[in-house]
C-alpha atoms as a PDB file:
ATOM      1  CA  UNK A   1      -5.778   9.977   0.855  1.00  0.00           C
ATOM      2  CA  UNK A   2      -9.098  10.191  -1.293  1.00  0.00           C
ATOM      3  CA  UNK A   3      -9.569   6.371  -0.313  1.00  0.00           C
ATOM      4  CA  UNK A   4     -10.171   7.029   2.626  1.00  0.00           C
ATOM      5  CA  UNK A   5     -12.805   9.924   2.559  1.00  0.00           C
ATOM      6  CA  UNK A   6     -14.115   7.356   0.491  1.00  0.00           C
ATOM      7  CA  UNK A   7     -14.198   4.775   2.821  1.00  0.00           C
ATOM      8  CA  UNK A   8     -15.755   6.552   5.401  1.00  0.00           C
ATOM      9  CA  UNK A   9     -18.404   7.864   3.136  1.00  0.00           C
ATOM     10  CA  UNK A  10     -19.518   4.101   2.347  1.00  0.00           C
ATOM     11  CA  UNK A  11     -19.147   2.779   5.988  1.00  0.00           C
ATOM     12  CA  UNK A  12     -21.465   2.777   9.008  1.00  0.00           C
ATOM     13  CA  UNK A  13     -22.039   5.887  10.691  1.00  0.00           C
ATOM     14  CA  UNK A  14     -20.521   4.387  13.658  1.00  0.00           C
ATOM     15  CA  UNK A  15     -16.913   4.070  12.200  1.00  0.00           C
ATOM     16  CA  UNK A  16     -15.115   6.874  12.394  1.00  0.00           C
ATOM     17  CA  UNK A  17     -12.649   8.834  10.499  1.00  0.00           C
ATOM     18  CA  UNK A  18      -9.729   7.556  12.723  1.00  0.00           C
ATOM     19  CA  UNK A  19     -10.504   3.517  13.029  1.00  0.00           C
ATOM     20  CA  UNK A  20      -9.799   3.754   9.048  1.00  0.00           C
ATOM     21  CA  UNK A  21      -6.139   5.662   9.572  1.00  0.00           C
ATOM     22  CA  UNK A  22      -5.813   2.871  12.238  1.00  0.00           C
ATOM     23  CA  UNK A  23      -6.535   0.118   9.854  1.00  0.00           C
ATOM     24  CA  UNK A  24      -4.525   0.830   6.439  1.00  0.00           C
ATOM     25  CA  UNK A  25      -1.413   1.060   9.017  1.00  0.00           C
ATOM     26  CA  UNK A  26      -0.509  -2.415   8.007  1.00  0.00           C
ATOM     27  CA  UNK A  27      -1.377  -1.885   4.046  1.00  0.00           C
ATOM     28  CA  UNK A  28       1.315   1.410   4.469  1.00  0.00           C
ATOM     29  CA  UNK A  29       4.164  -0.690   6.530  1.00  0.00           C
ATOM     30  CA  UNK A  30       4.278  -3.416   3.936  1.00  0.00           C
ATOM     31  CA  UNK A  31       4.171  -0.597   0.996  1.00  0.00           C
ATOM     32  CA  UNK A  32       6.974   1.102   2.533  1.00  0.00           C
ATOM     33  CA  UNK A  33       8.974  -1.929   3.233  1.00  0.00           C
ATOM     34  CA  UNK A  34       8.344  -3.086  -0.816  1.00  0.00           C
ATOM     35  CA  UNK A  35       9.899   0.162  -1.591  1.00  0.00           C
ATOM     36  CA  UNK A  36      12.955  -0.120   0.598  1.00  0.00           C
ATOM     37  CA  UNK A  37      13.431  -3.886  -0.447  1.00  0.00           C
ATOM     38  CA  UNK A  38      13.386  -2.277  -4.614  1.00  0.00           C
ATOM     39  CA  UNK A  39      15.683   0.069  -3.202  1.00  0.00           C
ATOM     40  CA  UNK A  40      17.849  -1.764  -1.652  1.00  0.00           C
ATOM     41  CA  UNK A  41      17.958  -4.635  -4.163  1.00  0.00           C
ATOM     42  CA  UNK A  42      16.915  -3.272  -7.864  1.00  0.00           C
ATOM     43  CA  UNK A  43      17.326  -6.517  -9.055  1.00  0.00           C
ATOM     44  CA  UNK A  44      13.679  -7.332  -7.335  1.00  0.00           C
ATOM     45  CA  UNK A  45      11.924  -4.598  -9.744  1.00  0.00           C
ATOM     46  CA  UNK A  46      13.910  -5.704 -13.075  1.00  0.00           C
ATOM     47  CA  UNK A  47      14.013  -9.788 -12.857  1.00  0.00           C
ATOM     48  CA  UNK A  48      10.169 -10.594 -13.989  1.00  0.00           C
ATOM     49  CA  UNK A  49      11.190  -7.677 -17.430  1.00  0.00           C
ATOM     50  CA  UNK A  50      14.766  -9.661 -17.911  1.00  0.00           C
ATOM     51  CA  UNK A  51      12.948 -12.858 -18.207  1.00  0.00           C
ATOM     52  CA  UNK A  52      10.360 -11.648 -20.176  1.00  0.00           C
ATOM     53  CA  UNK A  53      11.686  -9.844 -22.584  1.00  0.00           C
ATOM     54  CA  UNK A  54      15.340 -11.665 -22.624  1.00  0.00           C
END
């Protein structure tokens, strides 16, 4: 949220508010999917901890 405020305070006047909601679409699709994949399969999340830590 505060990204992107941020974002369009450091851009070019000529980009507007909507072209950066338009381009972290992609960044939020993969996020989401990440979250159902940990979901779905836990195993994901805990296998780098397991192998660490034995």
């Amino acid at each position: 949220g505060f990204a992107l405020f941020y974002m369009k305070a450091v851009a070019p006047p000529e980009i507007k508010i909507q072209q950066i909601y338009r381009g972290i679409i992609p960044f939020v699709l993969i996020q989401i999917l990440a979250v159902i994949l940990v979901m779905v399969f836990p195993e994901l999340a805990l296998w780098l901890p397991r192998t660490l830590l034995g």
